[in-house]
N, C-alpha and C. Protein backbone atom coordinates (compact mmCIF):
# COMPACT_ATOMS: atom_id res chain seq x y z
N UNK A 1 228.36 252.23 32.11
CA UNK A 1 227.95 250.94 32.66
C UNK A 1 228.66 250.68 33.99
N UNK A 2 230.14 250.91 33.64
CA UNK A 2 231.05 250.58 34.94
C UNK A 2 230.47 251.55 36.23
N UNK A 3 229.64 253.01 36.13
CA UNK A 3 229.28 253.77 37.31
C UNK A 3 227.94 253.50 37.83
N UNK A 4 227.44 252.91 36.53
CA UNK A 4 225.92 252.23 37.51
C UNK A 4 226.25 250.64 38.24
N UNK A 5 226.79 250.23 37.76
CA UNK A 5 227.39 248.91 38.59
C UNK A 5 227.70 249.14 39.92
N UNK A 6 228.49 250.04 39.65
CA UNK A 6 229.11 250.53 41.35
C UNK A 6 227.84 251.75 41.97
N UNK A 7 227.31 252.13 41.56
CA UNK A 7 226.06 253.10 42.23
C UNK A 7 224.80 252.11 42.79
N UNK A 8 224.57 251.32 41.95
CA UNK A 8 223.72 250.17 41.83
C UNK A 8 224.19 249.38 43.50
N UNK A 9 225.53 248.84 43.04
CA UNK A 9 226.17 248.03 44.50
C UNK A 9 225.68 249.03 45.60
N UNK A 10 226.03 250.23 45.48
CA UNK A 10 225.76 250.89 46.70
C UNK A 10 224.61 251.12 47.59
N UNK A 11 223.55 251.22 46.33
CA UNK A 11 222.12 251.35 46.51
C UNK A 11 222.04 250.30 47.68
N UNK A 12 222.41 248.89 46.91
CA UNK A 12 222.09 247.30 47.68
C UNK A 12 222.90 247.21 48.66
N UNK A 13 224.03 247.98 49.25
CA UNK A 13 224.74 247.81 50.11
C UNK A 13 226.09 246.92 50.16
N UNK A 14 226.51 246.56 48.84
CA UNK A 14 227.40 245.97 48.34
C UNK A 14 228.94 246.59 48.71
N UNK A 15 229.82 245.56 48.09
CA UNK A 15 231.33 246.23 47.92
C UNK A 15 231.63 247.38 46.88
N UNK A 16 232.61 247.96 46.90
CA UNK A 16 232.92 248.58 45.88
C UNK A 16 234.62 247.45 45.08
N UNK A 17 234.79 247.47 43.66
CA UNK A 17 233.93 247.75 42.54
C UNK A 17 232.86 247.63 42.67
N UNK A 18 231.61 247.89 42.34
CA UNK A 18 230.12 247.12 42.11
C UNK A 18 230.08 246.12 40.80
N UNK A 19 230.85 246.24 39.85
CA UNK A 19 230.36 245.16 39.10
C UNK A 19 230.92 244.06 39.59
N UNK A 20 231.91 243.50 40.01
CA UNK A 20 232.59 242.04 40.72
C UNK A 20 231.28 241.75 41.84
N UNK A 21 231.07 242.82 42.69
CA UNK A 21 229.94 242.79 44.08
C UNK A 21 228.60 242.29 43.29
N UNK A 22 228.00 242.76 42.15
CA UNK A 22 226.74 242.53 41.89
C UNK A 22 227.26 241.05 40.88
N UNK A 23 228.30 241.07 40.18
CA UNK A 23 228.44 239.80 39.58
C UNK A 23 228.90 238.34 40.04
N UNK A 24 228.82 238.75 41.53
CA UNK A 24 228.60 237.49 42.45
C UNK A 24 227.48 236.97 43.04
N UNK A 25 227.07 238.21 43.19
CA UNK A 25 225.60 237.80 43.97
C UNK A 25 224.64 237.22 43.03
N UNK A 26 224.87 237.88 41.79
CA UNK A 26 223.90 237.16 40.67
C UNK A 26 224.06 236.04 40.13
N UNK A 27 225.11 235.46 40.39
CA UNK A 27 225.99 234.17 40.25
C UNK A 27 224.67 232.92 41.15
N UNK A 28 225.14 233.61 42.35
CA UNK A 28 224.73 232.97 43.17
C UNK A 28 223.03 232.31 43.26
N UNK A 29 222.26 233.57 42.29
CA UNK A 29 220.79 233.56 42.27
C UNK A 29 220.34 231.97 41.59
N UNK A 30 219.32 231.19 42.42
CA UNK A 30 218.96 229.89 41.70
C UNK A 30 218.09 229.39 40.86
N UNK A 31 218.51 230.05 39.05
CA UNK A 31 216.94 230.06 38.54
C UNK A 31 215.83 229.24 38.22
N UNK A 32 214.44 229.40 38.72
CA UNK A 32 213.51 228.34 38.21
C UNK A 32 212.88 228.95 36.96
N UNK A 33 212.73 228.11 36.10
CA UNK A 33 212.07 228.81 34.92
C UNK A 33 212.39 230.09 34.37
N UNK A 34 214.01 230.88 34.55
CA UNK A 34 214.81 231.32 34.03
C UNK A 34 213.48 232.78 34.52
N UNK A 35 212.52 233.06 35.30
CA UNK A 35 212.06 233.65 35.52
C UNK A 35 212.31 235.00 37.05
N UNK A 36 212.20 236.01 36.79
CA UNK A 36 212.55 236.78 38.26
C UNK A 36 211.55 237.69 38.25
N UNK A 37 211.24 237.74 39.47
CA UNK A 37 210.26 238.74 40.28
C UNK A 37 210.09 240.03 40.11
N UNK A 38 211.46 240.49 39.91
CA UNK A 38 211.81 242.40 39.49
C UNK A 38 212.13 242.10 38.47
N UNK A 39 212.10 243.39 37.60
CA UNK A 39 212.05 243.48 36.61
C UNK A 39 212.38 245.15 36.09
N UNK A 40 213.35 245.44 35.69
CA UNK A 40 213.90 246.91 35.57
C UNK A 40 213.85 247.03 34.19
N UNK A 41 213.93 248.46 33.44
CA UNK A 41 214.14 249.35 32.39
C UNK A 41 214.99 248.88 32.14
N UNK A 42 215.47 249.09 30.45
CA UNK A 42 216.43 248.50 29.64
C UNK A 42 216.53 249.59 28.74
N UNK A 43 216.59 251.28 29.59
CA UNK A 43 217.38 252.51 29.38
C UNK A 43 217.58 252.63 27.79
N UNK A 44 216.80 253.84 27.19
CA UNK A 44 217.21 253.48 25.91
C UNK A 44 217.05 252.83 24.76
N UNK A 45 216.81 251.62 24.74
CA UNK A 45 217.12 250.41 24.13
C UNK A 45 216.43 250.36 22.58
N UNK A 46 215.41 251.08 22.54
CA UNK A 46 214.48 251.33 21.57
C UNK A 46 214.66 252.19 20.53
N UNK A 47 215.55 252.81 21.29
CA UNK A 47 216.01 254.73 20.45
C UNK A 47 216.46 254.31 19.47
N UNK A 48 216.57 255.09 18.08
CA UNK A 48 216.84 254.45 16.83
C UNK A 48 218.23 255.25 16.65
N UNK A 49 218.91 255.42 17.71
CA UNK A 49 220.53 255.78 18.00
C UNK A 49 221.40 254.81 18.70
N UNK A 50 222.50 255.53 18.94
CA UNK A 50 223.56 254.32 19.52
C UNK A 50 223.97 254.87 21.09
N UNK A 51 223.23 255.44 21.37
CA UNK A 51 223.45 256.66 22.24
C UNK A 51 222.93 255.41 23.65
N UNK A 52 223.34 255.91 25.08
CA UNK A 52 222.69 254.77 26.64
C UNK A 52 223.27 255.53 27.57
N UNK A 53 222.50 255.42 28.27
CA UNK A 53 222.40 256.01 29.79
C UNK A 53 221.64 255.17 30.69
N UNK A 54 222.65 255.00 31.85
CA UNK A 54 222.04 253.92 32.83
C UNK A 54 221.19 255.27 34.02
N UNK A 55 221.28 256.14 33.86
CA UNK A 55 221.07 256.99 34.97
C UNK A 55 218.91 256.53 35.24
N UNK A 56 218.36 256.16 34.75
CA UNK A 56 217.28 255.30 34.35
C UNK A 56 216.76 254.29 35.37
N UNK A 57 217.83 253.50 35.19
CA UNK A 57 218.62 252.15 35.74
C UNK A 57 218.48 252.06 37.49
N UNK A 58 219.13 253.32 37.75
CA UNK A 58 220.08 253.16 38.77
C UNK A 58 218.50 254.16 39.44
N UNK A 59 217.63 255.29 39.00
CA UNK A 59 216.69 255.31 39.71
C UNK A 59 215.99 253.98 39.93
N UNK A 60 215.70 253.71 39.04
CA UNK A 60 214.66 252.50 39.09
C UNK A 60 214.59 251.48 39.90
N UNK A 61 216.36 250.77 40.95
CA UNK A 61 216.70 249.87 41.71
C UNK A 61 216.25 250.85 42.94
N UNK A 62 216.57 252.21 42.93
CA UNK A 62 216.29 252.65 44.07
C UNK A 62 214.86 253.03 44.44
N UNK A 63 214.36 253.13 43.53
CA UNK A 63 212.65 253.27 44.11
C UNK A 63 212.17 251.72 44.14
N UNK A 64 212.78 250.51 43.56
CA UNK A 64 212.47 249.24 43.89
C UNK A 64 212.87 249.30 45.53
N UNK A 65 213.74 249.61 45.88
CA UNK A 65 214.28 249.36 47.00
C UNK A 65 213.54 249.82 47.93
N UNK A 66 213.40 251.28 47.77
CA UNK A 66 212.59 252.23 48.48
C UNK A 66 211.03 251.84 48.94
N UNK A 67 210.45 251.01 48.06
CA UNK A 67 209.15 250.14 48.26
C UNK A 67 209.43 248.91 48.82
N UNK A 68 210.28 248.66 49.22
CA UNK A 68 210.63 247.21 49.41
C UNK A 68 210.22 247.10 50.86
N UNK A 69 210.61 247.85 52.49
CA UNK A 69 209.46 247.55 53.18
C UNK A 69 207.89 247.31 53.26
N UNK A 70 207.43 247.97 52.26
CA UNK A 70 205.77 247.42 52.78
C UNK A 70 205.83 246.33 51.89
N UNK A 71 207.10 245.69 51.09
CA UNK A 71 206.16 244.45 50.82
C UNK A 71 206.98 243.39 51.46
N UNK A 72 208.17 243.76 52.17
CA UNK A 72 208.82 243.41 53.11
C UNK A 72 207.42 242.89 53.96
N UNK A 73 206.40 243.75 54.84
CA UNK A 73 205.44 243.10 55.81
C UNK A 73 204.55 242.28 55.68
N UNK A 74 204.54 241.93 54.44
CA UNK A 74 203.73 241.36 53.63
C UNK A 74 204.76 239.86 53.57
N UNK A 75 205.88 239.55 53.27
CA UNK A 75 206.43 238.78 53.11
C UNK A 75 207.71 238.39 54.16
N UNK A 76 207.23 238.86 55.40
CA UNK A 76 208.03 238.87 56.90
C UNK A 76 209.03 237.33 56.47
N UNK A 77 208.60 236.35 56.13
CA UNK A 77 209.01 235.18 56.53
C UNK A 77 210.40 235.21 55.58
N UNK A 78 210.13 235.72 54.13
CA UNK A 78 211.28 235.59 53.14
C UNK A 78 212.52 237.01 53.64
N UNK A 79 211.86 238.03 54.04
CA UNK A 79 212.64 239.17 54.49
C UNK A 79 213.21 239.18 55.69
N UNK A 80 213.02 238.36 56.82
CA UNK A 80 213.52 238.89 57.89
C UNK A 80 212.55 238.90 58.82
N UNK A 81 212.79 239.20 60.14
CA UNK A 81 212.39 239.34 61.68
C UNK A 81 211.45 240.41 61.87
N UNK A 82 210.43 240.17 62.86
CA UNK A 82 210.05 241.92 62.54
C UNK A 82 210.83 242.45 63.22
N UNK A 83 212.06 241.96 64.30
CA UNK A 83 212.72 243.06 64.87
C UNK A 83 213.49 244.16 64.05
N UNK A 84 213.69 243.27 63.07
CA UNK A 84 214.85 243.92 61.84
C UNK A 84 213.86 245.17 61.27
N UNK A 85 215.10 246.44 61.60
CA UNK A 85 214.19 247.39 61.00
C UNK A 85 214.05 247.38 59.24
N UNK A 86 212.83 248.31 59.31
CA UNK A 86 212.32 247.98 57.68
C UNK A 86 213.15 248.42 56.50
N UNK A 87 214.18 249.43 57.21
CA UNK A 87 215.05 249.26 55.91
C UNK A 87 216.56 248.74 55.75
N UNK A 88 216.30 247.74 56.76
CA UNK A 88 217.28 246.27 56.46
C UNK A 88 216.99 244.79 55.97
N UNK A 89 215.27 245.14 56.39
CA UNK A 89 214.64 243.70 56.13
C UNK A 89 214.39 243.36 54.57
N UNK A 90 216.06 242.75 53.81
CA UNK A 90 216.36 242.37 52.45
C UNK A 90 216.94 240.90 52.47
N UNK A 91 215.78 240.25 52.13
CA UNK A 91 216.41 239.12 52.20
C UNK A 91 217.68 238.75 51.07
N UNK A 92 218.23 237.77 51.12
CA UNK A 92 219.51 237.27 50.50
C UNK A 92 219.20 237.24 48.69
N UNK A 93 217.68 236.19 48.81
CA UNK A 93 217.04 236.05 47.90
C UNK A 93 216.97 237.76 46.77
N UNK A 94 216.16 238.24 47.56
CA UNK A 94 215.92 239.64 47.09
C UNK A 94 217.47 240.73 46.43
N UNK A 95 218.60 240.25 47.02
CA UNK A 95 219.77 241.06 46.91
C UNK A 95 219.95 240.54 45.44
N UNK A 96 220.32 238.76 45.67
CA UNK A 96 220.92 237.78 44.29
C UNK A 96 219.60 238.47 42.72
N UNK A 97 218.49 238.23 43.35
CA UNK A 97 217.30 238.61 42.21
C UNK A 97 218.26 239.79 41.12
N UNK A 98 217.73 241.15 42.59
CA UNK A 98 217.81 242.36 41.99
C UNK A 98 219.14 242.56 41.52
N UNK A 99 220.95 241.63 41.95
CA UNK A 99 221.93 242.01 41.04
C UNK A 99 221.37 241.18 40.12
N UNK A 100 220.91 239.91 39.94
CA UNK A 100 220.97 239.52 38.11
C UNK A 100 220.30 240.53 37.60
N UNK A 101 219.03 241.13 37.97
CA UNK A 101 218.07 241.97 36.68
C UNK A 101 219.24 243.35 36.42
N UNK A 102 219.79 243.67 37.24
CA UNK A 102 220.62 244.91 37.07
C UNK A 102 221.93 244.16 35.70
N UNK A 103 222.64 243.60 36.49
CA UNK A 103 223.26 243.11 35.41
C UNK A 103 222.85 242.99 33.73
N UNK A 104 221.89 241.68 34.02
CA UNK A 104 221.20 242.05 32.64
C UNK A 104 220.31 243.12 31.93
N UNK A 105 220.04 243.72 32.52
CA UNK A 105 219.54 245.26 32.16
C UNK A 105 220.70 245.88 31.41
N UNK A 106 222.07 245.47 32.11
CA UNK A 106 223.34 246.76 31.46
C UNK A 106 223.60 245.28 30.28
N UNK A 107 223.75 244.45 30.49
CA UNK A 107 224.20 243.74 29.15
C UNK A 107 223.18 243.93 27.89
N UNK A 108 222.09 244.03 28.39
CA UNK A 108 220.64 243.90 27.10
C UNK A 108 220.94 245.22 26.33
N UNK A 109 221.48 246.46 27.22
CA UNK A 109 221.45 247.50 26.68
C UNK A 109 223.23 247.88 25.68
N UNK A 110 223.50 247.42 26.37
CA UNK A 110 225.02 247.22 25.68
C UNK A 110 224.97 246.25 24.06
N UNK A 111 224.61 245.23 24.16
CA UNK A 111 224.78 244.26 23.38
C UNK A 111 223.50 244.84 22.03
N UNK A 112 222.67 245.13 22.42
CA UNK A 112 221.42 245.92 21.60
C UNK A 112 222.11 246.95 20.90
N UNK A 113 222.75 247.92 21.57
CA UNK A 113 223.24 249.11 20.87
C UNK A 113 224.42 248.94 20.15
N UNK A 114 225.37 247.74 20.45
CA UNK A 114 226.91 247.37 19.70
C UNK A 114 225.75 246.79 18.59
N UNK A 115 225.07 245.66 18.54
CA UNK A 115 224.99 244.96 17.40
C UNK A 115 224.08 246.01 16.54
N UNK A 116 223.65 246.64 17.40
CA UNK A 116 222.42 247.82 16.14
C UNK A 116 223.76 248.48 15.03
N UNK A 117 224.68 248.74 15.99
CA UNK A 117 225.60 249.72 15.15
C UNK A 117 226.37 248.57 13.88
N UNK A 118 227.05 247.80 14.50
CA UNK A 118 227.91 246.76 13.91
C UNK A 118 226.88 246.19 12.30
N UNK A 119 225.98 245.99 12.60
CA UNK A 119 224.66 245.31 11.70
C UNK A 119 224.84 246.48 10.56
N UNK A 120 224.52 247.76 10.83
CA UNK A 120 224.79 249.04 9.91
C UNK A 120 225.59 249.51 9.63
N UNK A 121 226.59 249.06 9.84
CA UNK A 121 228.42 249.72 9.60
C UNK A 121 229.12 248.59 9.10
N UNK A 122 228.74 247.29 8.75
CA UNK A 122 228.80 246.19 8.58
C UNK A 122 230.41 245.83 9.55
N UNK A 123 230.51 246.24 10.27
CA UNK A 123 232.10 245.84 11.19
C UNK A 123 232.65 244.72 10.91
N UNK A 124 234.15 244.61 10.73
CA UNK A 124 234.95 243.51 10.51
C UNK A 124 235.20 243.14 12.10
N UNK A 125 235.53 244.04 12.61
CA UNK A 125 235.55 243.64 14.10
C UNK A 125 235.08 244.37 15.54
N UNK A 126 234.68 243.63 16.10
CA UNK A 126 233.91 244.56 17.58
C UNK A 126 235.36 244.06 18.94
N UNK A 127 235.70 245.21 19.50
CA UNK A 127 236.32 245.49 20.04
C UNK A 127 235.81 245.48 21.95
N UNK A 128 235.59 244.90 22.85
CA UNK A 128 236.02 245.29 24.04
C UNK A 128 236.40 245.46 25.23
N UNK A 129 236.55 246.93 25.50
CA UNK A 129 237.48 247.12 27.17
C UNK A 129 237.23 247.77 28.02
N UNK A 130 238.00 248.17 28.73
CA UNK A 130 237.61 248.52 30.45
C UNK A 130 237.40 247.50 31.12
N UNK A 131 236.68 248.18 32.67
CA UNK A 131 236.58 247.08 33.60
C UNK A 131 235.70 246.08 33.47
N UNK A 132 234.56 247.01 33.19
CA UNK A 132 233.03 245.96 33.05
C UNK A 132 233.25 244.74 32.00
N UNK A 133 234.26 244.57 31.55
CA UNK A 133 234.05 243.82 30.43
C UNK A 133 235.15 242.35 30.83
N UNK A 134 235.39 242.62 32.15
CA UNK A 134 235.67 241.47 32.72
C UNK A 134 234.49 240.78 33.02
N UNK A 135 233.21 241.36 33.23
CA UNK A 135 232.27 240.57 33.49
C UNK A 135 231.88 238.86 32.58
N UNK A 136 232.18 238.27 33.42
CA UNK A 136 231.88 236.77 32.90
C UNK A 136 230.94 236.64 31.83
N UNK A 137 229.34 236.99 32.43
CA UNK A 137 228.03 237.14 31.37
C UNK A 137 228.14 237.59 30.80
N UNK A 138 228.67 239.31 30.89
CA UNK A 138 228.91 239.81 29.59
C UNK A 138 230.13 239.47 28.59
N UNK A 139 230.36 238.74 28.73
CA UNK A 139 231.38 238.02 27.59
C UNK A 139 231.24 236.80 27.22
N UNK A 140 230.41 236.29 28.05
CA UNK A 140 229.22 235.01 27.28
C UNK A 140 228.40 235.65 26.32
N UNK A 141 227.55 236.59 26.97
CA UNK A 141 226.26 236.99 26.09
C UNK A 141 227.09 237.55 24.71
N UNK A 142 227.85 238.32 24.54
CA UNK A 142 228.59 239.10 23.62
C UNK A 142 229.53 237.88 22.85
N UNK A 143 229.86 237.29 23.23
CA UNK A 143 230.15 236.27 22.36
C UNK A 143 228.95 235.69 21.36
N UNK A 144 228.16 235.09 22.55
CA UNK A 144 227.44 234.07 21.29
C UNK A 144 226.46 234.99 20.71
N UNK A 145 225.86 236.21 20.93
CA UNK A 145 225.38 237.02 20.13
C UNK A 145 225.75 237.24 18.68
N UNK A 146 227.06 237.69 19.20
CA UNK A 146 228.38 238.01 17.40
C UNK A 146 228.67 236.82 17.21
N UNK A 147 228.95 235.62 17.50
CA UNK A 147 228.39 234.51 16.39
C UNK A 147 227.21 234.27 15.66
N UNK A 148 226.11 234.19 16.59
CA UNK A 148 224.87 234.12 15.86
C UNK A 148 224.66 235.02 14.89
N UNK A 149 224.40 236.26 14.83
CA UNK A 149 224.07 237.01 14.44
C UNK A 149 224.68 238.03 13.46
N UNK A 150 226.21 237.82 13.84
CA UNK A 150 226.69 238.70 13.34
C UNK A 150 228.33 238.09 12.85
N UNK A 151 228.36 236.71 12.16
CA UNK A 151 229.62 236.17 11.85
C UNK A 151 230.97 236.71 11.45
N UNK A 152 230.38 237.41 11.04
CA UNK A 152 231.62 238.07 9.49
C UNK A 152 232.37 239.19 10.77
N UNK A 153 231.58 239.29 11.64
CA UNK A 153 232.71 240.33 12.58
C UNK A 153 233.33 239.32 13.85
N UNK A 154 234.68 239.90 13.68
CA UNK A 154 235.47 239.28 14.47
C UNK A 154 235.57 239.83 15.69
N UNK A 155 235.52 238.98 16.63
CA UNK A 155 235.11 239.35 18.77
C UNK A 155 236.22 239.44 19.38
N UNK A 156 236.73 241.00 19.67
CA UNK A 156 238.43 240.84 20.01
C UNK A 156 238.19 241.35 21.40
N UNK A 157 238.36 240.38 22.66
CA UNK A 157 237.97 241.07 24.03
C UNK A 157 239.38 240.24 24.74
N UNK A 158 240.20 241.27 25.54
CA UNK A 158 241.59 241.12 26.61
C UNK A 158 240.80 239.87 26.82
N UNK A 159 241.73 238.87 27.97
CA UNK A 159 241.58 238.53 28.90
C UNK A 159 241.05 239.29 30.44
N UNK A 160 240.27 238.58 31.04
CA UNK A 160 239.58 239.54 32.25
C UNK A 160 240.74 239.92 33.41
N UNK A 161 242.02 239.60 33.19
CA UNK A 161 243.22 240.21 34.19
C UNK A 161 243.61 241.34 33.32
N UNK A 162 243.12 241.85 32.14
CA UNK A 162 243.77 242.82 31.14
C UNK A 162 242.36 243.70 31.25
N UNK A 163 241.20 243.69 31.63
CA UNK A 163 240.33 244.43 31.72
C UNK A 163 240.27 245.44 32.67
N UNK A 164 241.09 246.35 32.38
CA UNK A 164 241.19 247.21 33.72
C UNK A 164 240.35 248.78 33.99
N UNK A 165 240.63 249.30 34.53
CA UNK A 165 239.63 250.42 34.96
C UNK A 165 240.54 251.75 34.17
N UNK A 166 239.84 252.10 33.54
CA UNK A 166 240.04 253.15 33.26
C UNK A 166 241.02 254.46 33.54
N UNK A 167 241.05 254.47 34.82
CA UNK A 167 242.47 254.95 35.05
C UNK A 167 243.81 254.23 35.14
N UNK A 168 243.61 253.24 35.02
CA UNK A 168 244.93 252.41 34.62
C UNK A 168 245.24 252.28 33.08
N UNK A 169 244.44 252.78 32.06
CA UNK A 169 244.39 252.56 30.27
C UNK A 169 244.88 254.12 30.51
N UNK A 170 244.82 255.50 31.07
CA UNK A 170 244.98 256.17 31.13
C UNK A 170 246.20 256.73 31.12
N UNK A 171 246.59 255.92 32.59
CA UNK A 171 247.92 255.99 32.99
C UNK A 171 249.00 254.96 31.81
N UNK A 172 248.67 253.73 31.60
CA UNK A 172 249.66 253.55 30.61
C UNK A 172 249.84 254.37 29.40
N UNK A 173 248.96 255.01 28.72
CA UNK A 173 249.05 255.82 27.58
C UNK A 173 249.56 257.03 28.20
N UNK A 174 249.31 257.44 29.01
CA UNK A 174 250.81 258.59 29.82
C UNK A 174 252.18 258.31 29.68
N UNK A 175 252.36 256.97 30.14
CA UNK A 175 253.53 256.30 29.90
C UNK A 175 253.94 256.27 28.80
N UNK A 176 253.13 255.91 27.37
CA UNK A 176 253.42 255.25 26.31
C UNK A 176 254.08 257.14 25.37
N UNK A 177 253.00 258.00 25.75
CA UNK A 177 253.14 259.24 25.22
C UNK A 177 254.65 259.97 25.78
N UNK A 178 254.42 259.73 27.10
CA UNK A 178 255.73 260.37 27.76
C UNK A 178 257.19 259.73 26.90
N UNK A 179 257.02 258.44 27.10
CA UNK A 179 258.41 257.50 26.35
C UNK A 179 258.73 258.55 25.19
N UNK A 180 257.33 258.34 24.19
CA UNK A 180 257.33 259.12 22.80
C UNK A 180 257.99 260.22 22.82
N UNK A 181 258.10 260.93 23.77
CA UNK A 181 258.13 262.68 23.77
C UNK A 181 259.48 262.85 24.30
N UNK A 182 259.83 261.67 24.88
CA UNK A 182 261.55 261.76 25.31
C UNK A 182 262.04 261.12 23.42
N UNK A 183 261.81 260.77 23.04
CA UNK A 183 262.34 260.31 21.92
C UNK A 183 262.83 261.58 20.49
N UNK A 184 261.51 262.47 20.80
CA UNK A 184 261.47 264.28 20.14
C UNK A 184 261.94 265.14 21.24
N UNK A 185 262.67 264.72 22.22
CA UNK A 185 263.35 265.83 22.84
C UNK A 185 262.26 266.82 23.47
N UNK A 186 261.23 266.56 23.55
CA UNK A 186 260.26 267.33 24.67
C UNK A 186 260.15 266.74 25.90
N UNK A 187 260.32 267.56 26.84
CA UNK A 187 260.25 267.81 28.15
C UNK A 187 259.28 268.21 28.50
N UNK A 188 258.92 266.78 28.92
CA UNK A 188 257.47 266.88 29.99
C UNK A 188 257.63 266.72 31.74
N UNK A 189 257.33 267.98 32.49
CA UNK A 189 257.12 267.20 33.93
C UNK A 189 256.00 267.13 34.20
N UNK A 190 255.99 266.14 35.16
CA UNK A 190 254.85 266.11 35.86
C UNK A 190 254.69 266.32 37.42
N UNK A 191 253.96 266.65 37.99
CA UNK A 191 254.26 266.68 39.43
C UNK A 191 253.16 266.24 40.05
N UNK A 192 253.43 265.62 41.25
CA UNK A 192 251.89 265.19 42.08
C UNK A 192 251.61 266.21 42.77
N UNK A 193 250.41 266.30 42.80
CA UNK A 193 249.50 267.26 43.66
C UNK A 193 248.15 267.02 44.50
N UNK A 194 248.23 265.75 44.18
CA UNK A 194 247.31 264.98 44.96
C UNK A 194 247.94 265.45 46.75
N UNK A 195 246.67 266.00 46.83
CA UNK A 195 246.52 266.26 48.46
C UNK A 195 245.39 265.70 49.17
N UNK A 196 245.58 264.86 50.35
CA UNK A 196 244.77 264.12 50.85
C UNK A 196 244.33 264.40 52.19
């Protein structure tokens, strides 16, 4: 989820992380009738496994995108100038749209496949972490989902300053293992080799 977020941002021309970049802009989107224009794949979602892949996803924004001049000329006034060449002419509108549907595309598919599993394993508790899971929505939607639906399991998610990226859960359990291993008298080095 966390590499289509950030592949996704890139597509749109965003910051990197991509999920903070797309979970602003979608913030920002103003909904009427909770309705949007694009409309993306929800990867998966059907499979009678627990299994997801955004790789789906992340074509799908880009061939949206990729069509997006000719209807760019068609809609000059909401896109831009005609000076603006055609594959800049994205309006603001069009950016905010396409991060909410992306967003919710990765939450629909996330939250579908935890509760499919949790529902059949009957779980006492759903667990989660990493970066993406600082995401605001997705810890709305995932909340009141596992209330509704799924009481009896308990919703254990960090705080979003404790949601960190993956190489930082990495690196502390380096730490935590290394401590361990001075404690049994093994000698671990390590050396950097990072060359830049």
């Amino acid at each position: 989820a966390g590499e289509c977020f950030d592949k996704t941002a890139r597509i749109l021309g965003l910051g990197y992380p991509g999920g903070p970049a797309i979970a602003e802009q979608a913030a920002k989107l103003l909904m009427i009738n909770n309705q949007l224009s694009i409309k993306l794949p929800r990867p998966m979602i059907y499979q009678k496994n627990y299994d997801f892949s955004f790789s789906g996803l992340k074509t799908a924004v880009l061939y949206n995108l990729k069509n997006l001049p000719r209807f760019a000329q068609q809609n000059l006034a909401a896109f831009g100038s005609k000076n603006q060449p055609k594959k800049i002419r994205k309006s603001k509108k069009y950016i905010q749209e396409m991060c909410r549907e992306i967003q919710q595309a990765i939450i629909d598919v996330l939250l579908s496949k935890t509760l499919k599993a949790a529902k059949k394993y009957k779980t006492k508790a759903i667990i989660l972490g990493g970066g993406v899971t600082a995401n605001k929505e997705l810890r709305k939607q995932f909340k009141e989902k596992i209330k509704k639906e799924i009481p009896y399991s308990k919703f254990c998610i960090p705080e979003a300053k404790y949601c960190t990226d993956n190489a930082v859960m990495v690196g502390i359990t380096a730490f935590y293992h290394h401590k361990e291993n001075k404690k049994t008298n093994k000698d671990i080095k390590a050396e950097a080799n990072l060359k830049i």
